[in-house]
PDB file of N, CA and C in Angstrom:
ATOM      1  N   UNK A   1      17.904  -1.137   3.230  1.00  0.00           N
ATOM      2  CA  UNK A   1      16.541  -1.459   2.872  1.00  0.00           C
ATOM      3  C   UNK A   1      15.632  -0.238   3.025  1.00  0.00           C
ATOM      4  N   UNK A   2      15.971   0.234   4.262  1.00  0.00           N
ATOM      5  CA  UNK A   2      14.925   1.841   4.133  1.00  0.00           C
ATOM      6  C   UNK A   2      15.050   2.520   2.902  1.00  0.00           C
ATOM      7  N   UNK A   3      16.451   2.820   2.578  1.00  0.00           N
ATOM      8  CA  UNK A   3      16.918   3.609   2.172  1.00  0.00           C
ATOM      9  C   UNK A   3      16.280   3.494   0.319  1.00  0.00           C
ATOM     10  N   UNK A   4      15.973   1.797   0.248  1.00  0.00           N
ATOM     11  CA  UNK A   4      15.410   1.710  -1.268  1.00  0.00           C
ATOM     12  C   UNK A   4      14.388   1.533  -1.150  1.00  0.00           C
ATOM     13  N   UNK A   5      13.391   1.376   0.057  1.00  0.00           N
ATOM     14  CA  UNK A   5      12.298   1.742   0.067  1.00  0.00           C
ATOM     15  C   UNK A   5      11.809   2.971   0.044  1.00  0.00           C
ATOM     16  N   UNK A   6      12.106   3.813   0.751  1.00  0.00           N
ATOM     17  CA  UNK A   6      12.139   5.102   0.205  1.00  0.00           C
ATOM     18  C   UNK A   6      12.109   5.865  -1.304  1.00  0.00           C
ATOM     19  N   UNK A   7      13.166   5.357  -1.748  1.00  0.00           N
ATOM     20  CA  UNK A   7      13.095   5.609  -2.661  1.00  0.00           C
ATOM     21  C   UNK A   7      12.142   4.902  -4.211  1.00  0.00           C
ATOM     22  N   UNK A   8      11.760   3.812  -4.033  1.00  0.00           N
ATOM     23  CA  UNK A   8      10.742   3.394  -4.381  1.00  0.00           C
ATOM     24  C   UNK A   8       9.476   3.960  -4.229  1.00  0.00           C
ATOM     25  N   UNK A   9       8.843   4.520  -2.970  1.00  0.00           N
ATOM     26  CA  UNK A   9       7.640   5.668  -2.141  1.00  0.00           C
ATOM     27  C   UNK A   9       7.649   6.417  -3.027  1.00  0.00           C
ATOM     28  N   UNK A  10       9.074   7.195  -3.273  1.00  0.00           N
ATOM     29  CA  UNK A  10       9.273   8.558  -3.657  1.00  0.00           C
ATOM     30  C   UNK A  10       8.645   8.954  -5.419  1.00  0.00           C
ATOM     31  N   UNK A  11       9.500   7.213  -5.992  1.00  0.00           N
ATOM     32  CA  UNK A  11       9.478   7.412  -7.612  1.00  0.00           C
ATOM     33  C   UNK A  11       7.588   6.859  -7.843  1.00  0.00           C
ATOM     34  N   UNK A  12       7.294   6.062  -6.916  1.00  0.00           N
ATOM     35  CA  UNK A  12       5.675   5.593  -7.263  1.00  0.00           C
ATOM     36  C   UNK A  12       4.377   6.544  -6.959  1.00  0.00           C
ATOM     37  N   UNK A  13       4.957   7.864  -5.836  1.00  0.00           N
ATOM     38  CA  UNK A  13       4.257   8.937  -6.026  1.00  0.00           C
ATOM     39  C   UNK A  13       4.391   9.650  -7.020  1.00  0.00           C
ATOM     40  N   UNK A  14       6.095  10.113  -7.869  1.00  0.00           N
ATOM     41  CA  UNK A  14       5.729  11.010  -8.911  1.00  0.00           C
ATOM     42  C   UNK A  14       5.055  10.198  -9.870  1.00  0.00           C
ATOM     43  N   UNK A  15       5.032   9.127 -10.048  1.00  0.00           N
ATOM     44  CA  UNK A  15       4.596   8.638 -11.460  1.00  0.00           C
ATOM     45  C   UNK A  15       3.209   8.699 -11.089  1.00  0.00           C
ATOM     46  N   UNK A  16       2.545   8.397 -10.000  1.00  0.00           N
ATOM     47  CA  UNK A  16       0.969   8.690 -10.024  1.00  0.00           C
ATOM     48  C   UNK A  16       0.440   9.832 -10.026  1.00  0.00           C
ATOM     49  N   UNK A  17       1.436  11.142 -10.254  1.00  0.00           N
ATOM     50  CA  UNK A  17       1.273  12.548 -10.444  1.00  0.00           C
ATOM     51  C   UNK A  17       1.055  12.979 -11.649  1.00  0.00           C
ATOM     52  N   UNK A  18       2.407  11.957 -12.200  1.00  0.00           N
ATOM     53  CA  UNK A  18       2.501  12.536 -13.656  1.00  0.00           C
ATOM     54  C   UNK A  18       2.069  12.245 -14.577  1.00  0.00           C
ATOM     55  N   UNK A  19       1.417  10.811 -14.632  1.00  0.00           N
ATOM     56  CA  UNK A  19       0.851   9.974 -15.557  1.00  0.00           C
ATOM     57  C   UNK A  19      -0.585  10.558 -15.574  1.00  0.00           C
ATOM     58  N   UNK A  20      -1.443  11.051 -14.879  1.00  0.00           N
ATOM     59  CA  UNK A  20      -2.207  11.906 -15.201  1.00  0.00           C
ATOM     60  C   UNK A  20      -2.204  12.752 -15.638  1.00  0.00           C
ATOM     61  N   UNK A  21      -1.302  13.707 -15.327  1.00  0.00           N
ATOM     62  CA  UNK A  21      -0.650  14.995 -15.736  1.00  0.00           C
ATOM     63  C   UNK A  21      -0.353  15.160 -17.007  1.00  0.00           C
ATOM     64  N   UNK A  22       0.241  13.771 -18.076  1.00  0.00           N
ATOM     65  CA  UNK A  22       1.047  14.268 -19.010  1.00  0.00           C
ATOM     66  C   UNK A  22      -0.039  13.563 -20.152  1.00  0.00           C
ATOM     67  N   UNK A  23      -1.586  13.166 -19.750  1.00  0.00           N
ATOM     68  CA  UNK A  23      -2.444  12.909 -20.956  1.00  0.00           C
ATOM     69  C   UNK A  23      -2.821  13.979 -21.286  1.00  0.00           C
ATOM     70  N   UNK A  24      -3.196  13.862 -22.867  1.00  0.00           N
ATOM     71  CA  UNK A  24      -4.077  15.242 -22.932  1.00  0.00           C
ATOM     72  C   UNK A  24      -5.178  15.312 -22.720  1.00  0.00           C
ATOM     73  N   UNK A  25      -6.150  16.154 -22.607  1.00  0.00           N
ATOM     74  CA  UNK A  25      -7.802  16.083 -22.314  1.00  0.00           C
ATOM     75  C   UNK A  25      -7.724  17.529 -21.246  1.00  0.00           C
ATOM     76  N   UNK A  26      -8.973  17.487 -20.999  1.00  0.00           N
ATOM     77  CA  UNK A  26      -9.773  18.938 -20.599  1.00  0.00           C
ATOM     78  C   UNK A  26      -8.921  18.947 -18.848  1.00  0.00           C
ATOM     79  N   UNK A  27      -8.844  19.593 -18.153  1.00  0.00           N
ATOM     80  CA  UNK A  27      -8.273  20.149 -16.998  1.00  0.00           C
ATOM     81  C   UNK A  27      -9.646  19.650 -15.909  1.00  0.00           C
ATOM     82  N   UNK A  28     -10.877  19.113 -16.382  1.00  0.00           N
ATOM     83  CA  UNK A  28     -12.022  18.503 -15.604  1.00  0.00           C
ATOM     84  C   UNK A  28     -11.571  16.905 -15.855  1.00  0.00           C
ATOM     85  N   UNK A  29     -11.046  16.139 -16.736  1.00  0.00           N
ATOM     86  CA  UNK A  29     -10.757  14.960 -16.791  1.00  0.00           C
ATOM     87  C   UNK A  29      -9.259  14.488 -15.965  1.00  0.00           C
ATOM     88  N   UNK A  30      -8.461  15.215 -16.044  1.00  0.00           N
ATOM     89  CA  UNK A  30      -7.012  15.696 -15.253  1.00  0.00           C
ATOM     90  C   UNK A  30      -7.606  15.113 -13.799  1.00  0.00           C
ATOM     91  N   UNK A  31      -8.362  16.492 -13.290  1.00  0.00           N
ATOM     92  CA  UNK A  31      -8.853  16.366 -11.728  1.00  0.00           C
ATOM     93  C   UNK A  31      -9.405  14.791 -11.384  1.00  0.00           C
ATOM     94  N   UNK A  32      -9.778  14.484 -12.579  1.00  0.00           N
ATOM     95  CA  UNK A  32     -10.713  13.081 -12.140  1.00  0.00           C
ATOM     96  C   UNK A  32      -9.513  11.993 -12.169  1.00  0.00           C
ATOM     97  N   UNK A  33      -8.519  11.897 -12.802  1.00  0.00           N
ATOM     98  CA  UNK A  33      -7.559  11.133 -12.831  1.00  0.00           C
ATOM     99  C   UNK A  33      -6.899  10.935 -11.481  1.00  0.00           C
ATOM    100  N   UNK A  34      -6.224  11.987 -10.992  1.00  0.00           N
ATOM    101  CA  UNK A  34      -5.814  12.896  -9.898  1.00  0.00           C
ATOM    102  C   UNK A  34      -6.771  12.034  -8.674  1.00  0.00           C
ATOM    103  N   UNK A  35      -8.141  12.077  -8.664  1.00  0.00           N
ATOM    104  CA  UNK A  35      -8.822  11.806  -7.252  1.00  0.00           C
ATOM    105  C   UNK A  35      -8.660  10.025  -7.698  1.00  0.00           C
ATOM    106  N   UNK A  36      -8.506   9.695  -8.672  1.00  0.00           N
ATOM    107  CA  UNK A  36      -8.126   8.391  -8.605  1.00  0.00           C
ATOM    108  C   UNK A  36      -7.297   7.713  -8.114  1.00  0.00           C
ATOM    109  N   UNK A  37      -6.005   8.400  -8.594  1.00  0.00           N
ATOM    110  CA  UNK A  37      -4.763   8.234  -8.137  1.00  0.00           C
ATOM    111  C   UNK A  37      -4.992   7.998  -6.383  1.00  0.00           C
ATOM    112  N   UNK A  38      -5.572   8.591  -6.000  1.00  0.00           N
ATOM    113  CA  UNK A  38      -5.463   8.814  -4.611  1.00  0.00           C
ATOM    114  C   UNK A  38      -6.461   7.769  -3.452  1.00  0.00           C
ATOM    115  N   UNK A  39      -7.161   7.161  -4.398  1.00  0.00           N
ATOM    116  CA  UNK A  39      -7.911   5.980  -3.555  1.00  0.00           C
ATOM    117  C   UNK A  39      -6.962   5.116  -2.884  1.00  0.00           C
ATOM    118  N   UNK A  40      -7.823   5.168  -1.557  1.00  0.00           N
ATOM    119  CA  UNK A  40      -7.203   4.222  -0.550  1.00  0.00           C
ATOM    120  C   UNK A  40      -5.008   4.174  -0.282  1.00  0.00           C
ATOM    121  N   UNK A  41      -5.342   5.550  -0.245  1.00  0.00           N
ATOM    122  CA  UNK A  41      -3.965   6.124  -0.324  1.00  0.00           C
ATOM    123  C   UNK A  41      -3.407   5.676   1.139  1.00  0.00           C
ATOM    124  N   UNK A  42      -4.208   5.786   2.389  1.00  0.00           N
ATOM    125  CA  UNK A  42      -3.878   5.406   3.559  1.00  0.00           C
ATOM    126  C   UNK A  42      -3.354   4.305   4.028  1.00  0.00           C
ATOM    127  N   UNK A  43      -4.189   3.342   2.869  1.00  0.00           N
ATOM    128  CA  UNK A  43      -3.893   1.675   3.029  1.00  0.00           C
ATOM    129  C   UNK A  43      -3.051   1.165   2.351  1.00  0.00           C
ATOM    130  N   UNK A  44      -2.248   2.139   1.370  1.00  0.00           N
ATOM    131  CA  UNK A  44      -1.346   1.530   0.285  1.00  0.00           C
ATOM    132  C   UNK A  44       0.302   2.275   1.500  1.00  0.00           C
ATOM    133  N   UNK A  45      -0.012   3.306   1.597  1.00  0.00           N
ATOM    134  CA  UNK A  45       1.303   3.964   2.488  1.00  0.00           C
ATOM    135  C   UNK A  45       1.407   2.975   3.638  1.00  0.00           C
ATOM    136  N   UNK A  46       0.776   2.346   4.514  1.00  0.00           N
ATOM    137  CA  UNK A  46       0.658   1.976   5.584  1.00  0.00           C
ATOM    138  C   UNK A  46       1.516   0.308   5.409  1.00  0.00           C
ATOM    139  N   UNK A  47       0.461  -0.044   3.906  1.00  0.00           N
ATOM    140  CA  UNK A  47       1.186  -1.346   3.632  1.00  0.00           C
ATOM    141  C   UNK A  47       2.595  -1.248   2.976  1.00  0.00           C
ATOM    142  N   UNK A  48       3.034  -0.172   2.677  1.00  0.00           N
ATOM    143  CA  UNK A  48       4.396  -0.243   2.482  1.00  0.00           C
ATOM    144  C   UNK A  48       5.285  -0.443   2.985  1.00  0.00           C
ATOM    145  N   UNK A  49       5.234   0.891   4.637  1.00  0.00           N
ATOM    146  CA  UNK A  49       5.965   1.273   5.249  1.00  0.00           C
ATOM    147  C   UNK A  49       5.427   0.005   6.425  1.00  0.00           C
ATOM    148  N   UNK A  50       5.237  -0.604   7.044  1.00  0.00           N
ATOM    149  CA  UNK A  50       4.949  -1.557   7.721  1.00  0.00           C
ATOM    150  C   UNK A  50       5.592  -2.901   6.869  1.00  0.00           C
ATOM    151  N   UNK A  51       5.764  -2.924   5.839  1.00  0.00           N
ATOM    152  CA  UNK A  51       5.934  -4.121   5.366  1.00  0.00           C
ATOM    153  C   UNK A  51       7.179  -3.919   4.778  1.00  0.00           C
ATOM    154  N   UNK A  52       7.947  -3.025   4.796  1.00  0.00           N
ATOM    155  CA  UNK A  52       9.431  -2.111   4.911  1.00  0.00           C
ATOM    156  C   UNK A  52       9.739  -2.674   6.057  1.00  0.00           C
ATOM    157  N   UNK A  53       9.160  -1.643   7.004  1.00  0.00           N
ATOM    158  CA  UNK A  53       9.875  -2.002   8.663  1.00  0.00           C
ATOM    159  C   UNK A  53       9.574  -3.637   8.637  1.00  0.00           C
ATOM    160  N   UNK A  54       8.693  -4.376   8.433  1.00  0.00           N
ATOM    161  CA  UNK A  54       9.227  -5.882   8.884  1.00  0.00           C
ATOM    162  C   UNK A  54      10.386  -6.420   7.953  1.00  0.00           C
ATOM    163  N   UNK A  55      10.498  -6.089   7.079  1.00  0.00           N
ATOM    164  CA  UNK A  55      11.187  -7.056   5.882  1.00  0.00           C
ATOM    165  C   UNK A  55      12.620  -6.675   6.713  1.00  0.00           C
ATOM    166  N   UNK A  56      13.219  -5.098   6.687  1.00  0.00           N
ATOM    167  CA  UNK A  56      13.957  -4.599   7.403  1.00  0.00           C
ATOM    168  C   UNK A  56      14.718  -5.349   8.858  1.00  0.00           C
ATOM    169  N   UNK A  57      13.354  -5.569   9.850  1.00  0.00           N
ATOM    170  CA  UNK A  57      13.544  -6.375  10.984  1.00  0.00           C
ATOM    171  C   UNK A  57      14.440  -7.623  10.716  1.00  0.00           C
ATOM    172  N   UNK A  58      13.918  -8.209   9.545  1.00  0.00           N
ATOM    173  CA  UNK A  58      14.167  -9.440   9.026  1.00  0.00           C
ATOM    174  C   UNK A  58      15.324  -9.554   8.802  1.00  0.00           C
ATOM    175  N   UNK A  59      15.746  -8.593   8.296  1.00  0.00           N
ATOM    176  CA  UNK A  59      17.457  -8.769   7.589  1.00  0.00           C
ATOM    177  C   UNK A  59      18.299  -8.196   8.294  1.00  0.00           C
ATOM    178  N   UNK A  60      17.771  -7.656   9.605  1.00  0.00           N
ATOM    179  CA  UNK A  60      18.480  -7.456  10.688  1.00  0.00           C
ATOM    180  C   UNK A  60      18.701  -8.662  11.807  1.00  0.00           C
ATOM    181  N   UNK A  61      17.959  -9.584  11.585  1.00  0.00           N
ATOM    182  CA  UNK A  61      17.773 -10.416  12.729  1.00  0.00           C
ATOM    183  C   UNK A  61      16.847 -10.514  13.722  1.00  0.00           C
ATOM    184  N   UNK A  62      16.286  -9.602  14.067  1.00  0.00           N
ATOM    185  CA  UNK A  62      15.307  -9.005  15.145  1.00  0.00           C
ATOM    186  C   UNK A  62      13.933  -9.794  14.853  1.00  0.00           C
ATOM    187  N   UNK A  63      13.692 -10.909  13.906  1.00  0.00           N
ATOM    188  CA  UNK A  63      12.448 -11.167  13.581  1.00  0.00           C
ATOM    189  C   UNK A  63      12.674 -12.319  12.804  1.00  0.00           C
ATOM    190  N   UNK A  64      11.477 -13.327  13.093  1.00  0.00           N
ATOM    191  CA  UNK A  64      11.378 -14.553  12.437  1.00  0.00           C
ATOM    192  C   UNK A  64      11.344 -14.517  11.070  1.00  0.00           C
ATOM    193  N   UNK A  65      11.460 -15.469   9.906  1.00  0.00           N
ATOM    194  CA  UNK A  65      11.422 -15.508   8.434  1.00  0.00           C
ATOM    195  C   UNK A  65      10.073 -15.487   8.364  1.00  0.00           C
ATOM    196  N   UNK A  66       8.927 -15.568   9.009  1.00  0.00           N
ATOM    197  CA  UNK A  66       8.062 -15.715   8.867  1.00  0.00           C
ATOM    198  C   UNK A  66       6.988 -14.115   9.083  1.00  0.00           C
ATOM    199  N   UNK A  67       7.833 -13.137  10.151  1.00  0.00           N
ATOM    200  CA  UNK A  67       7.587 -12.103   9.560  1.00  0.00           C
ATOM    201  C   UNK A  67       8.335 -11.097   8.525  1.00  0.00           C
ATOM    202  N   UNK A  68       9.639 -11.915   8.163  1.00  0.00           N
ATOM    203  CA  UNK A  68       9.616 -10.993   7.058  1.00  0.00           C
ATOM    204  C   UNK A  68       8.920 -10.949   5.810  1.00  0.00           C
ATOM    205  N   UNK A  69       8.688 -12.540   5.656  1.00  0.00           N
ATOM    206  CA  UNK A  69       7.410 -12.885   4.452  1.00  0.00           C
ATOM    207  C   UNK A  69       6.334 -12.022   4.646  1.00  0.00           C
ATOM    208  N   UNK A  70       6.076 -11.915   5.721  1.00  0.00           N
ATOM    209  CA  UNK A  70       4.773 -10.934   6.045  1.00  0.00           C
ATOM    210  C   UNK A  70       4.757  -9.636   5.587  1.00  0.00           C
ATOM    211  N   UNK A  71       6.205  -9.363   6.188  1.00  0.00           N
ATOM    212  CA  UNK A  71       6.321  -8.209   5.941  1.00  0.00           C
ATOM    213  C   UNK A  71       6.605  -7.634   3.907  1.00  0.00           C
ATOM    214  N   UNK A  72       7.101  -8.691   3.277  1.00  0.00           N
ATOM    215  CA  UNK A  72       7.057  -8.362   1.797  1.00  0.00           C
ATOM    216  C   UNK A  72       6.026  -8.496   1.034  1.00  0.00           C
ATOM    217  N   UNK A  73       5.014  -9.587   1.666  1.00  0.00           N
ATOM    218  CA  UNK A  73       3.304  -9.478   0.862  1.00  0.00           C
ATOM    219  C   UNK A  73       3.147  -7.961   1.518  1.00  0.00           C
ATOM    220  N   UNK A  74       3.389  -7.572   2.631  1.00  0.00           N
ATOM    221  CA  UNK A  74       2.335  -6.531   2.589  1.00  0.00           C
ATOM    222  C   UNK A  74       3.436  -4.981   1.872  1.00  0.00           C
ATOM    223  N   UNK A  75       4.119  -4.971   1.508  1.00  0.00           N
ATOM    224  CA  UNK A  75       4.974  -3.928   0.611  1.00  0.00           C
ATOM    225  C   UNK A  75       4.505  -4.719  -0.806  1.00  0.00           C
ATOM    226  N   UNK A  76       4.681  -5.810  -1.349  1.00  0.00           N
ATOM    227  CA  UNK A  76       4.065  -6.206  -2.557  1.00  0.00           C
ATOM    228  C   UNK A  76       2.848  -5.663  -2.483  1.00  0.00           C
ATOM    229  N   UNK A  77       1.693  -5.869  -1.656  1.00  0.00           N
ATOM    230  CA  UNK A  77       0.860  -5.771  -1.757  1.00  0.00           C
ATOM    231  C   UNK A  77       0.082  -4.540  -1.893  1.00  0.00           C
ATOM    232  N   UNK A  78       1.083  -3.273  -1.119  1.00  0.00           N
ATOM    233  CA  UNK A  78       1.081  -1.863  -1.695  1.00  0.00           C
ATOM    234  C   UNK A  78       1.470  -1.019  -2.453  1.00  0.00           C
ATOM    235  N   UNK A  79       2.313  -1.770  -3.391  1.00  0.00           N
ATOM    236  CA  UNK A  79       3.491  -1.516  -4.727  1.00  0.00           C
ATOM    237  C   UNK A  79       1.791  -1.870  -5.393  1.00  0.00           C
ATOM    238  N   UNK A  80       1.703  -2.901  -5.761  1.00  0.00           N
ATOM    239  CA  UNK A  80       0.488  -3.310  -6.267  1.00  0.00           C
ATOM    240  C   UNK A  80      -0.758  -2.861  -6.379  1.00  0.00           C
ATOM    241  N   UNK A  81      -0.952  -2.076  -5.444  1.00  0.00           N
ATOM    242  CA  UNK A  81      -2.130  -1.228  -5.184  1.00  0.00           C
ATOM    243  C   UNK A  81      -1.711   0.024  -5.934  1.00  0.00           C
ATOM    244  N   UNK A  82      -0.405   0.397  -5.724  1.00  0.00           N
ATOM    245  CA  UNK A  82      -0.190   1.695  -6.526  1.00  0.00           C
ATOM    246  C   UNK A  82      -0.241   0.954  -7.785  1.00  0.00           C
ATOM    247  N   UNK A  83       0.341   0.295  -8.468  1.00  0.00           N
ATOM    248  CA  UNK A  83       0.702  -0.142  -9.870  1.00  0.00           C
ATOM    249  C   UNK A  83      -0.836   0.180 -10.831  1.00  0.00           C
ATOM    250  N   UNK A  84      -2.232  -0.768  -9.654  1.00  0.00           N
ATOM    251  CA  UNK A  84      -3.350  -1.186 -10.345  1.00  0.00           C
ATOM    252  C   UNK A  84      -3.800   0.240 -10.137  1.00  0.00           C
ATOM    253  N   UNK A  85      -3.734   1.260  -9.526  1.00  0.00           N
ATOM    254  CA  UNK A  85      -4.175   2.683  -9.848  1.00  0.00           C
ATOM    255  C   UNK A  85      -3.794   3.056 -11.241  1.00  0.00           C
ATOM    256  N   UNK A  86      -2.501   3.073 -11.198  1.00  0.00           N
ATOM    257  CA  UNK A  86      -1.871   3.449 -12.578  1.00  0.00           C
ATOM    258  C   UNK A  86      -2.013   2.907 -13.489  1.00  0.00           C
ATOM    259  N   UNK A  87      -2.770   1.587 -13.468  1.00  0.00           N
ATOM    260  CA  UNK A  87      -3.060   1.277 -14.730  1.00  0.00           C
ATOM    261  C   UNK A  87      -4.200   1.661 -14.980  1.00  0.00           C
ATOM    262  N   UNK A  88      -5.694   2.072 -13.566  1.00  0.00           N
ATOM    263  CA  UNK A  88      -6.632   1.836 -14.228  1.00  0.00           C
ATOM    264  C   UNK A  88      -7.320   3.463 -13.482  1.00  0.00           C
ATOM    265  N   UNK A  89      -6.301   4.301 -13.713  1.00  0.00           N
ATOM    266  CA  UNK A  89      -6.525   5.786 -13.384  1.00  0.00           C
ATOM    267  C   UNK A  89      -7.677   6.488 -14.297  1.00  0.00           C
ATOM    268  N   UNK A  90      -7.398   6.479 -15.694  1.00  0.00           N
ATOM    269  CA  UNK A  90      -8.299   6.945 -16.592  1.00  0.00           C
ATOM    270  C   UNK A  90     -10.039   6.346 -16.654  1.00  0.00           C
ATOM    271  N   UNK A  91      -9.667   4.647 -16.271  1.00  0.00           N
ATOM    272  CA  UNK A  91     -11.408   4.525 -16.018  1.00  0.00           C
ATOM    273  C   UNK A  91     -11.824   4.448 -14.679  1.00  0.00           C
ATOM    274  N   UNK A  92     -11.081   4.813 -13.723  1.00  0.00           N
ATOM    275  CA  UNK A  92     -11.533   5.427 -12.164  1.00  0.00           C
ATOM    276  C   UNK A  92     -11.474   6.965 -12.243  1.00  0.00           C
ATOM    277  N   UNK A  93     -11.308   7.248 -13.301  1.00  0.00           N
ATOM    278  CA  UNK A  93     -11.517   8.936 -13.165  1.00  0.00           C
ATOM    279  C   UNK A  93     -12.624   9.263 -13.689  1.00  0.00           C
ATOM    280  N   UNK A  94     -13.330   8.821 -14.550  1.00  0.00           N
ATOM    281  CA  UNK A  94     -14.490   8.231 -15.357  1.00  0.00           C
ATOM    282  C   UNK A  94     -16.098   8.342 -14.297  1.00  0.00           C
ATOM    283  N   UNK A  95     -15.483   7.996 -13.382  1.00  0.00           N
ATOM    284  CA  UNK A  95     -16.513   7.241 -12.167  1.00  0.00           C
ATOM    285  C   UNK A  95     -16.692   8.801 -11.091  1.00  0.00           C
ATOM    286  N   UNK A  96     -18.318   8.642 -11.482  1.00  0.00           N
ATOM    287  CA  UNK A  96     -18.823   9.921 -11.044  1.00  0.00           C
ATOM    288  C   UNK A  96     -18.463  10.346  -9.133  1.00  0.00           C
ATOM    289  N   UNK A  97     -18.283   9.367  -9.122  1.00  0.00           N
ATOM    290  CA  UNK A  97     -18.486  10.213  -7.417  1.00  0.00           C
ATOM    291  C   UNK A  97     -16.683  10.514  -7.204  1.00  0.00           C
ATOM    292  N   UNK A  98     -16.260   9.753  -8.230  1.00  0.00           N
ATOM    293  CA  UNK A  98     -14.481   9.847  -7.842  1.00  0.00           C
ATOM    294  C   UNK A  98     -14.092  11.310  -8.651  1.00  0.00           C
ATOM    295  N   UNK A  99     -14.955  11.410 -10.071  1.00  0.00           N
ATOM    296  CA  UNK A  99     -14.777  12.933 -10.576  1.00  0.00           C
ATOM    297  C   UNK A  99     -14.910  13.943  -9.503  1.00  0.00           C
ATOM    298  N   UNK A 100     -16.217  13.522  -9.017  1.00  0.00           N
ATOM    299  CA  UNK A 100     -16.641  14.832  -8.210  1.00  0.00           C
ATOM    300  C   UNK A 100     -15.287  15.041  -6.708  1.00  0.00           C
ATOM    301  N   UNK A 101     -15.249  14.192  -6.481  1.00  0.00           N
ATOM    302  CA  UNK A 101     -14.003  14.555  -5.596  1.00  0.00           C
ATOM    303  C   UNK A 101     -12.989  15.039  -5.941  1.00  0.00           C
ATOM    304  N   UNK A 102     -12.605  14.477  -7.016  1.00  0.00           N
ATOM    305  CA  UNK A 102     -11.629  16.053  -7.921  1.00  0.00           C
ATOM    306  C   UNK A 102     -12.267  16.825  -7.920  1.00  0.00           C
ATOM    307  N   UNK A 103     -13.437  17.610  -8.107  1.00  0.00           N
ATOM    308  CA  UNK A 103     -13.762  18.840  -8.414  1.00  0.00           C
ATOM    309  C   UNK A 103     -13.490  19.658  -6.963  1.00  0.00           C
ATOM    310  N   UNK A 104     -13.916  18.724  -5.717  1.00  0.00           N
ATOM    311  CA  UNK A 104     -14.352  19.532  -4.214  1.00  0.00           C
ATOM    312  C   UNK A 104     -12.764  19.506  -4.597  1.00  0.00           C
ATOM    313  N   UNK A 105     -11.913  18.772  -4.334  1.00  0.00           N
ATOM    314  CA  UNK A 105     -10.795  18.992  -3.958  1.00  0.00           C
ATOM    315  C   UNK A 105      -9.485  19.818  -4.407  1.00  0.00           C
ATOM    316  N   UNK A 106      -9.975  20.325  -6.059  1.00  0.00           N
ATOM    317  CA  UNK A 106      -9.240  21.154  -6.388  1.00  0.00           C
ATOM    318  C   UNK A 106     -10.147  22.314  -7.220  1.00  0.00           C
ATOM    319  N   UNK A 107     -11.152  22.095  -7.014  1.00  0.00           N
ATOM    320  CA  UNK A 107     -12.128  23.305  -7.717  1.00  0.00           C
ATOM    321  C   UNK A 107     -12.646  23.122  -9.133  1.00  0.00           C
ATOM    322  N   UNK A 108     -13.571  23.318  -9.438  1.00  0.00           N
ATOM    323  CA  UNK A 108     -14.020  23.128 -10.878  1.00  0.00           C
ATOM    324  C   UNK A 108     -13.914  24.564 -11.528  1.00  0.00           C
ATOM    325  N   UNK A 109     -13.759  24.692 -13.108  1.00  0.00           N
ATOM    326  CA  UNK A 109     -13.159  26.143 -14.025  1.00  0.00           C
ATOM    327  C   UNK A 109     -14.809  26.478 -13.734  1.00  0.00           C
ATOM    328  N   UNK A 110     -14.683  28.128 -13.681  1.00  0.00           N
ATOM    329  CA  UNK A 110     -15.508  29.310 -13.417  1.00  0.00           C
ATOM    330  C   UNK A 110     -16.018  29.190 -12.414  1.00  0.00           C
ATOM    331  N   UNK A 111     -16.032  28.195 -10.763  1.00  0.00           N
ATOM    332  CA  UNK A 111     -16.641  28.349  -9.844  1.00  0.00           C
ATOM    333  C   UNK A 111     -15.801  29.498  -9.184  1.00  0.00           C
TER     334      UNK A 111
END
């Protein structure tokens, strides 16, 4: 179970890399995609890997059915959070204060 959770982590970060990456448009719309991607990044990792380790517990024995349910809403529930980025990256990149955090965070052309 780690082992395909992991690897699930692994493939739902490149795709929120690349799916910005591979539209076309100006290298200022890119960045804004990019700071999208990255909302509430703390709370989507946290609900993964917590809801990994319970599901995990679960199918080890170490834990009631009742937290492993727990534990798969909250990995659903951060699969999901990544998914609804990726779908709605281009009009959260759109959104001025989320542009501008692309800009601090990777620089805007001629500064």
């Amino acid at each position: 179970m780690l082992v395909g959770g992991w690897v699930v982590q692994t493939l739902l970060g490149a795709w929120l890399y690349l799916l910005p990456m591979s539209r076309p448009g100006h290298p200022e719309e890119r960045r804004g995609a990019l700071a999208a991607t990255e909302l509430a990044w703390p709370l989507q990792l946290a609900a993964l890997n917590l809801g990994l380790v319970l599901m995990t517990a679960r199918a080890a024995g170490w834990a009631s059915d009742r937290v492993g349910l727990a534990g798969t809403a909250l990995a659903l529930f951060g699969g999901g959070l990544a998914l609804a980025k990726a779908w709605l990256f281009g009009v959260l990149g759109r959104v001025e204060a989320i542009a501008d955090r692309g800009r601090r965070a990777w620089g805007a052309w001629g500064a």
